[in-house]
PDB file of N, CA and C in Angstrom:
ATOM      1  N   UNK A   1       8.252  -5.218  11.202  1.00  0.00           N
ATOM      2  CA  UNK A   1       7.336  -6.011  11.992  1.00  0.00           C
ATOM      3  C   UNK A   1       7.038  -5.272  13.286  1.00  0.00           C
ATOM      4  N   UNK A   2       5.962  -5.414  14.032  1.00  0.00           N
ATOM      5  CA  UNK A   2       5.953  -4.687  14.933  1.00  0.00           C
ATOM      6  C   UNK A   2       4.364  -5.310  15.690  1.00  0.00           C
ATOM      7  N   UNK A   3       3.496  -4.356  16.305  1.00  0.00           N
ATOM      8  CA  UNK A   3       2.069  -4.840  16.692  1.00  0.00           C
ATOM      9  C   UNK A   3       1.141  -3.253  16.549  1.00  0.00           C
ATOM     10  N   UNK A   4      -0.359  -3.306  16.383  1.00  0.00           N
ATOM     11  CA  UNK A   4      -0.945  -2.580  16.290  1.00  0.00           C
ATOM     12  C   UNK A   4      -2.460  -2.725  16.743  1.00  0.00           C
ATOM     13  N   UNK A   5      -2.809  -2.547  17.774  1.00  0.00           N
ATOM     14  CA  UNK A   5      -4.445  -3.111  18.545  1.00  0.00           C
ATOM     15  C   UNK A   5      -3.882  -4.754  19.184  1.00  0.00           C
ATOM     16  N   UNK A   6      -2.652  -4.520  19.628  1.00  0.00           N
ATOM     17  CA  UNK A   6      -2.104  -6.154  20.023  1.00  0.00           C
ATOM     18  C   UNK A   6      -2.570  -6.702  19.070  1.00  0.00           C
ATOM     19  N   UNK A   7      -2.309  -6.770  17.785  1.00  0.00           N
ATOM     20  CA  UNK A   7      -2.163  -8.109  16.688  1.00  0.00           C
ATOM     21  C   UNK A   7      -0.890  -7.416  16.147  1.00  0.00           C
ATOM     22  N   UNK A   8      -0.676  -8.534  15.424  1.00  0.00           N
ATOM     23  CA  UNK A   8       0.723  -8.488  14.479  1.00  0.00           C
ATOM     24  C   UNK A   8       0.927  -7.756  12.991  1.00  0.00           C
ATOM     25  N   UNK A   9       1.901  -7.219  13.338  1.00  0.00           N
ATOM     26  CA  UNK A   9       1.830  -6.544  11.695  1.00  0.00           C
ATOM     27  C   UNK A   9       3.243  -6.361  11.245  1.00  0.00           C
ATOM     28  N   UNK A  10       2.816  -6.679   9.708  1.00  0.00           N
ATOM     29  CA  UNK A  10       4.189  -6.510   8.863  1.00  0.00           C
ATOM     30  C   UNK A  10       3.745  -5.474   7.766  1.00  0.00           C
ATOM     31  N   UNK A  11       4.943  -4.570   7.844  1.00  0.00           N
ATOM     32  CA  UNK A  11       4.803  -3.239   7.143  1.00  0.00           C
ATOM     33  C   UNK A  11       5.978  -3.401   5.816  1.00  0.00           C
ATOM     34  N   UNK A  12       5.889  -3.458   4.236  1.00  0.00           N
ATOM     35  CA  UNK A  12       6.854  -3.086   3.423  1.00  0.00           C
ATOM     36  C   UNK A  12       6.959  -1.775   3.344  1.00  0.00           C
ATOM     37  N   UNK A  13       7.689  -1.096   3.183  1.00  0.00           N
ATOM     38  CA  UNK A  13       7.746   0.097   2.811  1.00  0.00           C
ATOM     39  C   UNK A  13       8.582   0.674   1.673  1.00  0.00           C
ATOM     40  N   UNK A  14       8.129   1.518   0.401  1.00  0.00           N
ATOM     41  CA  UNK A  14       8.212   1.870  -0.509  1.00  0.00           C
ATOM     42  C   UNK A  14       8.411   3.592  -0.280  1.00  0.00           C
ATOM     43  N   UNK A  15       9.078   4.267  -1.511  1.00  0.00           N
ATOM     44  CA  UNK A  15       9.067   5.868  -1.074  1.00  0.00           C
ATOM     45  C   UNK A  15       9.457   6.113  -2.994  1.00  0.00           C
ATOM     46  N   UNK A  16       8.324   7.398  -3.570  1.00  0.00           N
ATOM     47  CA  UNK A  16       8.664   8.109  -4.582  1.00  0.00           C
ATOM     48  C   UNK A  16       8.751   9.592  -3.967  1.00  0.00           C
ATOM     49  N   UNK A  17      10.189   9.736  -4.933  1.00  0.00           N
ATOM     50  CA  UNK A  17       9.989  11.311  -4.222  1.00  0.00           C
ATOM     51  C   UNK A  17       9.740  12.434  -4.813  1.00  0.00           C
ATOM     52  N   UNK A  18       8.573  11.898  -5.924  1.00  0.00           N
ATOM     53  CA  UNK A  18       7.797  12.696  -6.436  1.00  0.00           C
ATOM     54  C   UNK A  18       6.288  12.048  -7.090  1.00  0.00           C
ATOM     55  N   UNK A  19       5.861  13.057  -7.207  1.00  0.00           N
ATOM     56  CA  UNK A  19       4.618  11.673  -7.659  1.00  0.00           C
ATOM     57  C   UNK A  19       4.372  11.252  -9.033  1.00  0.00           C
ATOM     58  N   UNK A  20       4.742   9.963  -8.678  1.00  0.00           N
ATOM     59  CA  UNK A  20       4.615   9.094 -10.020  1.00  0.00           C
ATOM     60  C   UNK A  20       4.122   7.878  -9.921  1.00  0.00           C
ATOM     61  N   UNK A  21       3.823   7.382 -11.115  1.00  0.00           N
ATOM     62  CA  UNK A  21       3.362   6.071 -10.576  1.00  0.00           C
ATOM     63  C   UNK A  21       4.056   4.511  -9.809  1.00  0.00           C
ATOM     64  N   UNK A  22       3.602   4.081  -9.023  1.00  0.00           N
ATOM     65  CA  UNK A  22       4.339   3.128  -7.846  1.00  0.00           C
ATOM     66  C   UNK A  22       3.897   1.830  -8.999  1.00  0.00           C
ATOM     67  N   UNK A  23       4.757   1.103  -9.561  1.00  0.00           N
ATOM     68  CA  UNK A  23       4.976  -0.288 -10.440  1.00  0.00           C
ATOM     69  C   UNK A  23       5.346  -1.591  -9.263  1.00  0.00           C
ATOM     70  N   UNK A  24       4.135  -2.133  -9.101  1.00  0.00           N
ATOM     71  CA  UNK A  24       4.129  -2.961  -7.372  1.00  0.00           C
ATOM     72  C   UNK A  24       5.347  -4.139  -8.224  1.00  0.00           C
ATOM     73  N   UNK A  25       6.079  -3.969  -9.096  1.00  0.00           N
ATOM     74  CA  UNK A  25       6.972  -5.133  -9.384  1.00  0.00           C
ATOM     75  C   UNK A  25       8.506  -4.297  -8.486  1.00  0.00           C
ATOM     76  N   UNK A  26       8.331  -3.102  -7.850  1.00  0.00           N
ATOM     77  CA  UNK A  26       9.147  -2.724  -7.323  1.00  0.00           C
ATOM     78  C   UNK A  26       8.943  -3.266  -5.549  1.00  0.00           C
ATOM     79  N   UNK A  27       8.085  -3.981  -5.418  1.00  0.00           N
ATOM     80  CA  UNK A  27       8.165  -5.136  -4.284  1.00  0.00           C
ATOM     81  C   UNK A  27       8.871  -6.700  -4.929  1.00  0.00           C
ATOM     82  N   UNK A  28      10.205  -6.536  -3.853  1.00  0.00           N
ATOM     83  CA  UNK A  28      10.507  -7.286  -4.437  1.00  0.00           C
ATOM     84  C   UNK A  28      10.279  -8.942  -4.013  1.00  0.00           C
ATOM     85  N   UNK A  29      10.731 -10.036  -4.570  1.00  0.00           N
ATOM     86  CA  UNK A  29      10.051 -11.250  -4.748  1.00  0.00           C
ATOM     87  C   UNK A  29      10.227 -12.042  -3.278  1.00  0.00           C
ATOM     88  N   UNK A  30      11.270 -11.610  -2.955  1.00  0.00           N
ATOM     89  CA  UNK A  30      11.744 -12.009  -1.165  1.00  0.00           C
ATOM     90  C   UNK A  30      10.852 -11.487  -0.436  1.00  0.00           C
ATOM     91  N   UNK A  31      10.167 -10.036  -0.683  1.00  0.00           N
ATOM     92  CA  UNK A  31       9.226  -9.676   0.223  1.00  0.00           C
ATOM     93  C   UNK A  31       7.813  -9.957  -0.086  1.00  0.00           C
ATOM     94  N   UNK A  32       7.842  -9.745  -1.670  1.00  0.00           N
ATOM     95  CA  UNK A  32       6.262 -10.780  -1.360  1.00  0.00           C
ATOM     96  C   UNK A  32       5.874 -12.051  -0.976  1.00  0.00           C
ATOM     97  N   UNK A  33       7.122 -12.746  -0.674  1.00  0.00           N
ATOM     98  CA  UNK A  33       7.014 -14.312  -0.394  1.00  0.00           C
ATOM     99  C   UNK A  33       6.368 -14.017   1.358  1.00  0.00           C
ATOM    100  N   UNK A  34       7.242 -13.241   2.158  1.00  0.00           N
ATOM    101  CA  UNK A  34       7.711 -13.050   3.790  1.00  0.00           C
ATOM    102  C   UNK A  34       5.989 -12.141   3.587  1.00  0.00           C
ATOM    103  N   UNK A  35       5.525 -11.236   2.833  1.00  0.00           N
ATOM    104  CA  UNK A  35       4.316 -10.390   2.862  1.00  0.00           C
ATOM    105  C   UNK A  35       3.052 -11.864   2.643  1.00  0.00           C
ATOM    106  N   UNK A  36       3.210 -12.102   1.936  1.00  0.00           N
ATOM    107  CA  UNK A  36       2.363 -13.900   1.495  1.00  0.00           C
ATOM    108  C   UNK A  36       1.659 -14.671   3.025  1.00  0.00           C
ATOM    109  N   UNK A  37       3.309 -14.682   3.564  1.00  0.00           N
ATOM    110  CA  UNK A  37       3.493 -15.874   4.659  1.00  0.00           C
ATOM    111  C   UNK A  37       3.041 -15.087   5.882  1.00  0.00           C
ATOM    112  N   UNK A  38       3.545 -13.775   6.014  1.00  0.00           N
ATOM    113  CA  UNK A  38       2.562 -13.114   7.045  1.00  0.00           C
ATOM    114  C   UNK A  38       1.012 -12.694   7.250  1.00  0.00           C
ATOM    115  N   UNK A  39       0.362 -13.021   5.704  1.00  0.00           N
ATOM    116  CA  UNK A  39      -0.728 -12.908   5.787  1.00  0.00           C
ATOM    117  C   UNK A  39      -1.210 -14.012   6.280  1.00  0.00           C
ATOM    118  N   UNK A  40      -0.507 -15.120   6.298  1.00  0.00           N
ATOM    119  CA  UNK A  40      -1.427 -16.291   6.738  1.00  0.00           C
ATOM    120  C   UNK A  40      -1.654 -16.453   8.306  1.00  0.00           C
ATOM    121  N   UNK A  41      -0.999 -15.792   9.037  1.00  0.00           N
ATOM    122  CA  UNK A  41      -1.826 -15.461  10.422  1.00  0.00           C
ATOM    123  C   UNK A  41      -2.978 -14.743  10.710  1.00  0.00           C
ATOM    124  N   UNK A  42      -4.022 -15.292  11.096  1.00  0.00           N
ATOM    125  CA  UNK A  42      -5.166 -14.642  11.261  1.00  0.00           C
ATOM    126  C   UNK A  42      -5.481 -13.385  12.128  1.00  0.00           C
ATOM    127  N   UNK A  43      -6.011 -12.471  11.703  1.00  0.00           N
ATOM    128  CA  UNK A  43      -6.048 -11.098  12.664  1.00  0.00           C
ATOM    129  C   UNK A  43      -4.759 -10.451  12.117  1.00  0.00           C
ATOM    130  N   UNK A  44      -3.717 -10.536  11.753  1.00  0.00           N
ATOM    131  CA  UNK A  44      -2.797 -10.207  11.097  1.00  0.00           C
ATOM    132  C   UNK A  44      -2.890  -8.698  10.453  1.00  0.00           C
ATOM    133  N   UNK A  45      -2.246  -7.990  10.611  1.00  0.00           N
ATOM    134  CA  UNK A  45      -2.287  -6.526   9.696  1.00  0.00           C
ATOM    135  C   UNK A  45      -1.191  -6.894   8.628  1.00  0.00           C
ATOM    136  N   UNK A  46      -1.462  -6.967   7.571  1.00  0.00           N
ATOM    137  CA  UNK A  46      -0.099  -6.677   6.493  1.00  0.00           C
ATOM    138  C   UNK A  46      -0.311  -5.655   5.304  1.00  0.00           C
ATOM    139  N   UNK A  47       0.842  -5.062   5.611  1.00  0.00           N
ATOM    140  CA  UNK A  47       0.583  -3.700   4.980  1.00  0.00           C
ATOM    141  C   UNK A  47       1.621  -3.926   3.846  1.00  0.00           C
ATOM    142  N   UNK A  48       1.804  -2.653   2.736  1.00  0.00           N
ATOM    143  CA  UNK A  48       2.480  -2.412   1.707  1.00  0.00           C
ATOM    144  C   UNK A  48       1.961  -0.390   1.831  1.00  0.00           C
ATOM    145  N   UNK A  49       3.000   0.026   2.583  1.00  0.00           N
ATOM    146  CA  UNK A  49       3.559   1.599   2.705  1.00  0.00           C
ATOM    147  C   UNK A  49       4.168   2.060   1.118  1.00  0.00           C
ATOM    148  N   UNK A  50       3.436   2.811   0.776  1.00  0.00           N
ATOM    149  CA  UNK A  50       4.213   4.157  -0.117  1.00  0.00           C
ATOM    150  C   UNK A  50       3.864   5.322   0.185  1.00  0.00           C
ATOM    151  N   UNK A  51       5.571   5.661   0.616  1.00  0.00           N
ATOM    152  CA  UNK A  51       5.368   7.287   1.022  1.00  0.00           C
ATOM    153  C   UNK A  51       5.701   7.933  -0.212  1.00  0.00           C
ATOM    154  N   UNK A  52       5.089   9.087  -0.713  1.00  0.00           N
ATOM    155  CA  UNK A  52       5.139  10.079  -1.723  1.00  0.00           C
ATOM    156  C   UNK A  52       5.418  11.564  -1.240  1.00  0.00           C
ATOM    157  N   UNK A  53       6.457  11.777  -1.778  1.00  0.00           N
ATOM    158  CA  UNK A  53       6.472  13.857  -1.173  1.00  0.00           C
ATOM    159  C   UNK A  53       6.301  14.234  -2.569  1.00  0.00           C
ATOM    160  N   UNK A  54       4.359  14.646  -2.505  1.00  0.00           N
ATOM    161  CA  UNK A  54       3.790  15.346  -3.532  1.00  0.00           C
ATOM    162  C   UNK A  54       4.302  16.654  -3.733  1.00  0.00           C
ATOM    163  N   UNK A  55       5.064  17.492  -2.502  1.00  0.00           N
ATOM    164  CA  UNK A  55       5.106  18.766  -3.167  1.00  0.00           C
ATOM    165  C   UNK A  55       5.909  18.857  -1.979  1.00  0.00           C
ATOM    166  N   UNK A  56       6.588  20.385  -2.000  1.00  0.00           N
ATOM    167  CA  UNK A  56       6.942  21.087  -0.719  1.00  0.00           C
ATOM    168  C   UNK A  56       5.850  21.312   0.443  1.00  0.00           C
ATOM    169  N   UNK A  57       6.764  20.380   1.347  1.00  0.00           N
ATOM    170  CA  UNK A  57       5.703  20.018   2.790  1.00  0.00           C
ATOM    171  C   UNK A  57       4.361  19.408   2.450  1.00  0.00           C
ATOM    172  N   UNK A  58       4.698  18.518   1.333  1.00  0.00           N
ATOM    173  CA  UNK A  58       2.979  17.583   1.699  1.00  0.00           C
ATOM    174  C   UNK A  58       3.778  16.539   1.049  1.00  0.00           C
ATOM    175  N   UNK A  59       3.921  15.661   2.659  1.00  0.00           N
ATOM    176  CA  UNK A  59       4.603  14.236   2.061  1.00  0.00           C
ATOM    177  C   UNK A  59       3.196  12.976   2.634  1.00  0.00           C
ATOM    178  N   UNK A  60       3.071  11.683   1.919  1.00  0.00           N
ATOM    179  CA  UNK A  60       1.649  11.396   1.956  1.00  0.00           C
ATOM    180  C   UNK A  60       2.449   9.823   1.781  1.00  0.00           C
ATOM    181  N   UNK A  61       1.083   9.293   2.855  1.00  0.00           N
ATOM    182  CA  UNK A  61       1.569   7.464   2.833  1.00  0.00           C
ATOM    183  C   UNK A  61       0.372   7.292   2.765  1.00  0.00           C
ATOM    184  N   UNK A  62       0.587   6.409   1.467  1.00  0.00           N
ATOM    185  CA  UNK A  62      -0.884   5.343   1.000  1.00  0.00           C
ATOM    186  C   UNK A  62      -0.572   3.723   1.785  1.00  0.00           C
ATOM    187  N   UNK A  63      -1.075   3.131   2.089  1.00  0.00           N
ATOM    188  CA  UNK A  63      -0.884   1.976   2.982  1.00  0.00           C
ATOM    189  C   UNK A  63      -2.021   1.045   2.229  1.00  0.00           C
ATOM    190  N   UNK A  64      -1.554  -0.073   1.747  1.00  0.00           N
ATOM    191  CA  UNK A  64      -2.650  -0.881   1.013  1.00  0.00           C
ATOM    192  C   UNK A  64      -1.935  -2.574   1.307  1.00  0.00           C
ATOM    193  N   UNK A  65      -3.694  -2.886   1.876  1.00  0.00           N
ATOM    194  CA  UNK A  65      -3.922  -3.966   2.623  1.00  0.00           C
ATOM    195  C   UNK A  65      -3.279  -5.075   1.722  1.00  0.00           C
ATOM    196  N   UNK A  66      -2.009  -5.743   1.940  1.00  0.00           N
ATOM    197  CA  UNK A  66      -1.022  -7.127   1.254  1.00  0.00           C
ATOM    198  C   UNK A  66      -2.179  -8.133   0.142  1.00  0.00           C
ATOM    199  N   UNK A  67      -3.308  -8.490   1.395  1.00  0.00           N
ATOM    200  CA  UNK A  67      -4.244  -9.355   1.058  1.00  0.00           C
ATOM    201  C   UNK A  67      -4.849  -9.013  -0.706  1.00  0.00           C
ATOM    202  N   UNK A  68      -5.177  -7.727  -0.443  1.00  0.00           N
ATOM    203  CA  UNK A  68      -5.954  -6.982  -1.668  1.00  0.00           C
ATOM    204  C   UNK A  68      -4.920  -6.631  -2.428  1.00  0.00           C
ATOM    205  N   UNK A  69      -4.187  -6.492  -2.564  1.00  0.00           N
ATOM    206  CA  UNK A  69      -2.591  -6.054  -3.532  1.00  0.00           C
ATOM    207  C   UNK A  69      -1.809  -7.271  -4.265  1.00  0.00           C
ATOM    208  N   UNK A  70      -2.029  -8.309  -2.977  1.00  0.00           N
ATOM    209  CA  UNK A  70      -1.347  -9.126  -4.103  1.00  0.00           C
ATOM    210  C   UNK A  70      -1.425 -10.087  -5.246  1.00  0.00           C
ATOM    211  N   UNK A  71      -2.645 -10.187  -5.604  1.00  0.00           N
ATOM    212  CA  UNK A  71      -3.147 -10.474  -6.778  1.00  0.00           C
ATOM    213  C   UNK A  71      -2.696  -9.516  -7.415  1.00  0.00           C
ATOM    214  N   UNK A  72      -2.735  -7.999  -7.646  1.00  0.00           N
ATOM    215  CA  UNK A  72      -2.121  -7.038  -8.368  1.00  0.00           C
ATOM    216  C   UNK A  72      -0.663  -7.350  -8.719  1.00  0.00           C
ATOM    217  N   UNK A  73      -0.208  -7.602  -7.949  1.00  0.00           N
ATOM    218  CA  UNK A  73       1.563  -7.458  -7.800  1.00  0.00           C
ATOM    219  C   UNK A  73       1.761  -9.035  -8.681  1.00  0.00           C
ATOM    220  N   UNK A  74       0.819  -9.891  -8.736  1.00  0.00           N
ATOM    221  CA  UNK A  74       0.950 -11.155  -9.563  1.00  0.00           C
ATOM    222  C   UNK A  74       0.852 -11.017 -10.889  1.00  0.00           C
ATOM    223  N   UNK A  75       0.106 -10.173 -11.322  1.00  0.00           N
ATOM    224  CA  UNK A  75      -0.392  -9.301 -12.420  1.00  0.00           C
ATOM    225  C   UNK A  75       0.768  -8.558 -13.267  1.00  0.00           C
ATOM    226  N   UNK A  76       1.762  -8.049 -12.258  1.00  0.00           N
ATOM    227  CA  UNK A  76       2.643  -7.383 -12.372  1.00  0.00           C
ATOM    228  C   UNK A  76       1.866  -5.393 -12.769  1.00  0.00           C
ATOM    229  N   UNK A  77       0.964  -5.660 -12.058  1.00  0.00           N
ATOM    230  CA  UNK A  77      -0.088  -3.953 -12.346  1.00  0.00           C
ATOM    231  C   UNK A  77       1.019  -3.298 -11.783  1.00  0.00           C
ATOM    232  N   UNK A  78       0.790  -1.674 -12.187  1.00  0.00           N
ATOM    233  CA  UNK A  78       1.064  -0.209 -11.536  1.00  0.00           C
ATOM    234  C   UNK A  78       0.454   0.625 -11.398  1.00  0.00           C
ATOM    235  N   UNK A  79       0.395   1.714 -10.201  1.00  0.00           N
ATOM    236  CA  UNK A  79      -0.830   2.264 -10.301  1.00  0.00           C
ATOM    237  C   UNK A  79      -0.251   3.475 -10.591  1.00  0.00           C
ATOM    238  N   UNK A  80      -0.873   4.399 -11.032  1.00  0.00           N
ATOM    239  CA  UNK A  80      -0.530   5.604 -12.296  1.00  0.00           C
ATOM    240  C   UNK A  80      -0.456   6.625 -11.257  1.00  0.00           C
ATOM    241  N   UNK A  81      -0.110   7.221 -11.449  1.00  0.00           N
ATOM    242  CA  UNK A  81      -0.102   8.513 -11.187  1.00  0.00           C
ATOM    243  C   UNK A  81      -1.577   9.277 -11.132  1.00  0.00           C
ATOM    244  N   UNK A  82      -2.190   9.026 -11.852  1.00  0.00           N
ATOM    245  CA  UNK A  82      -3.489  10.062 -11.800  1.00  0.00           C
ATOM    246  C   UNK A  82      -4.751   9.428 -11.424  1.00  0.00           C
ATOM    247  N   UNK A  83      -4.326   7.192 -10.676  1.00  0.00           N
ATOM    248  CA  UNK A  83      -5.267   6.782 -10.073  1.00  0.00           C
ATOM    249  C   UNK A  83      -5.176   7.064  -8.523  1.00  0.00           C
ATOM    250  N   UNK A  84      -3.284   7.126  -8.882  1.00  0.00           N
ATOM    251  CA  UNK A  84      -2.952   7.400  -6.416  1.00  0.00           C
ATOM    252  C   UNK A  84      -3.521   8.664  -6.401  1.00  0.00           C
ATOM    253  N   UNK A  85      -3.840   9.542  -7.495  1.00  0.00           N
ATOM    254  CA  UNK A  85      -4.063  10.913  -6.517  1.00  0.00           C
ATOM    255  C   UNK A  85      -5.789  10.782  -6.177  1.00  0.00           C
ATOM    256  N   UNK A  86      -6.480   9.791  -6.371  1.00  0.00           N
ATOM    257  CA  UNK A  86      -8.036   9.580  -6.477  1.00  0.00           C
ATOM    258  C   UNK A  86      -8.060   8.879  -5.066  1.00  0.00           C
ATOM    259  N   UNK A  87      -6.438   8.040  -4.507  1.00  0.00           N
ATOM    260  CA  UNK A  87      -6.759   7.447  -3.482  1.00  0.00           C
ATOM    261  C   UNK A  87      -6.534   7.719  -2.377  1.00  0.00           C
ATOM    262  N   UNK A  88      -7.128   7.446  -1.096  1.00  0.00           N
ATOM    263  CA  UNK A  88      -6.992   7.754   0.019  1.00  0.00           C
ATOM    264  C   UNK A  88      -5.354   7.566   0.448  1.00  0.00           C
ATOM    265  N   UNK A  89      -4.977   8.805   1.508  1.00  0.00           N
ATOM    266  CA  UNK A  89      -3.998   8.545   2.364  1.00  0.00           C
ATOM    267  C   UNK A  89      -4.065   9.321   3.406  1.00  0.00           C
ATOM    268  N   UNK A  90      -2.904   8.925   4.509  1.00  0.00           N
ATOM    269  CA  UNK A  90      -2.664   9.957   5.536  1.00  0.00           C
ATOM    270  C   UNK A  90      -1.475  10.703   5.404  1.00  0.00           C
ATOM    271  N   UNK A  91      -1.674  12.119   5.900  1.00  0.00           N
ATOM    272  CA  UNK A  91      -0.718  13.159   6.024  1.00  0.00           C
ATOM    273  C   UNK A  91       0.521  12.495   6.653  1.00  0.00           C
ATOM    274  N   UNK A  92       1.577  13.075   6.220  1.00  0.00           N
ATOM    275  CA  UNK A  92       2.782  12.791   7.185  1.00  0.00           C
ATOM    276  C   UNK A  92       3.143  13.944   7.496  1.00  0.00           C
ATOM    277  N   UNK A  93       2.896  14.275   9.295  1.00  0.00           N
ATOM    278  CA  UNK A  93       3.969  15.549   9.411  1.00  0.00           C
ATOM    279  C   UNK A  93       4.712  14.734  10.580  1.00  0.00           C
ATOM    280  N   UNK A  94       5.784  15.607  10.502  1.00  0.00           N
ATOM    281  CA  UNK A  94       7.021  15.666  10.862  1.00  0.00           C
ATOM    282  C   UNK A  94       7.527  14.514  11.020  1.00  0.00           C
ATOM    283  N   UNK A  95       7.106  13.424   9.928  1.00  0.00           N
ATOM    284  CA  UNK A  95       7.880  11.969   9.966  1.00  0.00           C
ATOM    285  C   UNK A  95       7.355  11.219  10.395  1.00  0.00           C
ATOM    286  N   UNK A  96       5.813  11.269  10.559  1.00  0.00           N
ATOM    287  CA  UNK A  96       4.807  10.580  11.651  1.00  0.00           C
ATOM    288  C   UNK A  96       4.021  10.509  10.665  1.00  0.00           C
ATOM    289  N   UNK A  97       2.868   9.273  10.750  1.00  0.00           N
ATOM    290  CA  UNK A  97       1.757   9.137   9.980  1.00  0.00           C
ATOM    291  C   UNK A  97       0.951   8.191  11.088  1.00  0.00           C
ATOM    292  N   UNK A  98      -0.663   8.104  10.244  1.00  0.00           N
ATOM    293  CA  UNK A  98      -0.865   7.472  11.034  1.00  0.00           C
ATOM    294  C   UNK A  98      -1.742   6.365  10.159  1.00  0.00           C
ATOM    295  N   UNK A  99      -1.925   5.155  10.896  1.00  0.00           N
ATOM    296  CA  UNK A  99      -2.496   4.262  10.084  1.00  0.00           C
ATOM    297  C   UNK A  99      -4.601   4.083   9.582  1.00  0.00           C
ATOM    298  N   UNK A 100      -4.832   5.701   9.275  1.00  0.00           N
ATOM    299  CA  UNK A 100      -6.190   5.819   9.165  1.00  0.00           C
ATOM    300  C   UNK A 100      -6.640   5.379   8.171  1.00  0.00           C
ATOM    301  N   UNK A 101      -6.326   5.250   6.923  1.00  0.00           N
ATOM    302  CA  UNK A 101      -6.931   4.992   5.760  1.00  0.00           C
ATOM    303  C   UNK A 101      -5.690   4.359   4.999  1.00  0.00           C
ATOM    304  N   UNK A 102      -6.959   3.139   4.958  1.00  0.00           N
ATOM    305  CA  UNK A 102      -6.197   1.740   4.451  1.00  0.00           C
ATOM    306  C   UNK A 102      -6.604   1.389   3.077  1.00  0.00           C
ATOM    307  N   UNK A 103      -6.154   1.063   1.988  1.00  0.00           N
ATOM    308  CA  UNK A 103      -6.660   0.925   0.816  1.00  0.00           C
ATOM    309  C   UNK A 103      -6.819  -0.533   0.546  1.00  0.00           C
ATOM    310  N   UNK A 104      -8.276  -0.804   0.195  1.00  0.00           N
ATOM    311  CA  UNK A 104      -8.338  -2.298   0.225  1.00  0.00           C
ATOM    312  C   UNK A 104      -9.203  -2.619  -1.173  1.00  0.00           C
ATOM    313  N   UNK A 105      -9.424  -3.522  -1.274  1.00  0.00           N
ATOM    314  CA  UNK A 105     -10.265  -4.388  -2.422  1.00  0.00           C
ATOM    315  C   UNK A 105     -11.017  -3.518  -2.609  1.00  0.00           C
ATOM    316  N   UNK A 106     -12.286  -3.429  -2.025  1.00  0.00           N
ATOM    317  CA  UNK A 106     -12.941  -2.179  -2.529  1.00  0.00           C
ATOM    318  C   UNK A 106     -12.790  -0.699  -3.035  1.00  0.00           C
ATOM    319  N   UNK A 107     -11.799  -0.314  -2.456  1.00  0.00           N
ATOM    320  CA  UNK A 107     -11.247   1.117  -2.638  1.00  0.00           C
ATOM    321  C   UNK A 107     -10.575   1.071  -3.972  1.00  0.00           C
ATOM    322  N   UNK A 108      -9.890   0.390  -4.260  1.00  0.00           N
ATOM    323  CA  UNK A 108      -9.214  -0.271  -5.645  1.00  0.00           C
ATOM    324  C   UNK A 108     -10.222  -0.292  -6.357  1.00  0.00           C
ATOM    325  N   UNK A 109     -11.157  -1.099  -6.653  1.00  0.00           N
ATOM    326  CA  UNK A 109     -12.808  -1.207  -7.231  1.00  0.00           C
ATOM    327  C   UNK A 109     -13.032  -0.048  -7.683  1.00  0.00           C
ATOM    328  N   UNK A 110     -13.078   0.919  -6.815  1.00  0.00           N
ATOM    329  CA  UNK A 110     -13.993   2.407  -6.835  1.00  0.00           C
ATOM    330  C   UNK A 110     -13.192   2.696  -7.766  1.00  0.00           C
ATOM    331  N   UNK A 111     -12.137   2.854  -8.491  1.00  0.00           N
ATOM    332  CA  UNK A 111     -11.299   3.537  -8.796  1.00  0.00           C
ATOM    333  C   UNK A 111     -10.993   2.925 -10.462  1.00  0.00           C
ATOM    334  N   UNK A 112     -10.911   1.822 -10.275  1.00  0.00           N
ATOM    335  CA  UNK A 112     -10.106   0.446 -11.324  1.00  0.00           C
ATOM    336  C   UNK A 112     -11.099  -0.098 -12.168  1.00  0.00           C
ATOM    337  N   UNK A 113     -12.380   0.147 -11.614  1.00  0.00           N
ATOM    338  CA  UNK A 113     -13.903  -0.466 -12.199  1.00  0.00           C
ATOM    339  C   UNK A 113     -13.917  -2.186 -11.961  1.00  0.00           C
ATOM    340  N   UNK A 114     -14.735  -3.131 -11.980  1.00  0.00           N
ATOM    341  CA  UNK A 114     -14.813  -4.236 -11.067  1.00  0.00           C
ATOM    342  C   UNK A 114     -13.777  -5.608 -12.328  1.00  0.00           C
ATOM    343  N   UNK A 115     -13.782  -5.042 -13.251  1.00  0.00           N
ATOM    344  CA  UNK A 115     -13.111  -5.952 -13.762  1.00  0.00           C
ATOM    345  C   UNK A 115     -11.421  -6.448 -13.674  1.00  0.00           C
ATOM    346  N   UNK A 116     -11.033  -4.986 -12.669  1.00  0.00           N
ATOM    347  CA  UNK A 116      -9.765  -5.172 -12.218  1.00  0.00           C
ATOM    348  C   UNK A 116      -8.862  -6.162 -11.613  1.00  0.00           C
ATOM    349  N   UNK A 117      -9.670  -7.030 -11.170  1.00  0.00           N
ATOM    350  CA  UNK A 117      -8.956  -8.449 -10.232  1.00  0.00           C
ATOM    351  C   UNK A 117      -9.243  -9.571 -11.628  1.00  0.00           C
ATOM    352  N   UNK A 118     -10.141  -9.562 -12.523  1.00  0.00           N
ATOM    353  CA  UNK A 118      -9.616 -10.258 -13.827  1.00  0.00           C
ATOM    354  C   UNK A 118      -8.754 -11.019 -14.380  1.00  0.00           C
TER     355      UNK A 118
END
């Protein structure tokens, strides 16, 4: 938990340490309840972090918006391996990232084709 533009934000955080596909049933049910309940504050940031170390020295955090994910995670979806590498993230160096590119409903869309929330 923390703040970001003074609003509130709750961050899960996830880590493969190689790249494979992230199975959102590896959020577990305590945190999607507390991820749920933090979305219901308005202005609210709620995130779901997976950091990936694709290779030697390129470690990468996809950050995807709670709101847009958790219909997925109800679903019990995973996203593959060869859809995260289509999706946006930010670099991590030296243990730092930053919160530029956020993966949301649409970005999912681009990727999943529109019948995905189904």
């Amino acid at each position: 938990m923390g703040r970001q533009d003074n609003k509130p934000m709750y961050l899960e955080a996830k880590f493969n340490k190689d790249p494979s596909a992230f199975n959102l049933n590896r959020i577990e049910e305590h945190q999607a309840y507390y991820l749920d309940e933090f979305a219901k504050i308005p202005d609210a940031y709620c995130y779901v972090a997976l950091g990936v170390q694709w290779g030697r020295g390129d470690c990468r955090s996809f950050i995807f918006d709670w709101r847009d994910l958790s219909a997925l995670y109800k679903k019990g979806f995973s996203i593959h391996k060869k859809e995260l590498e289509k999706l946006p993230y930010n670099p991590v160096k030296k243990e730092i990232f930053q919160l530029d590119n956020i993966i949301n409903k649409e970005t999912l869309i681009s990727i999943y084709g529109e019948n995905l929330y189904d």
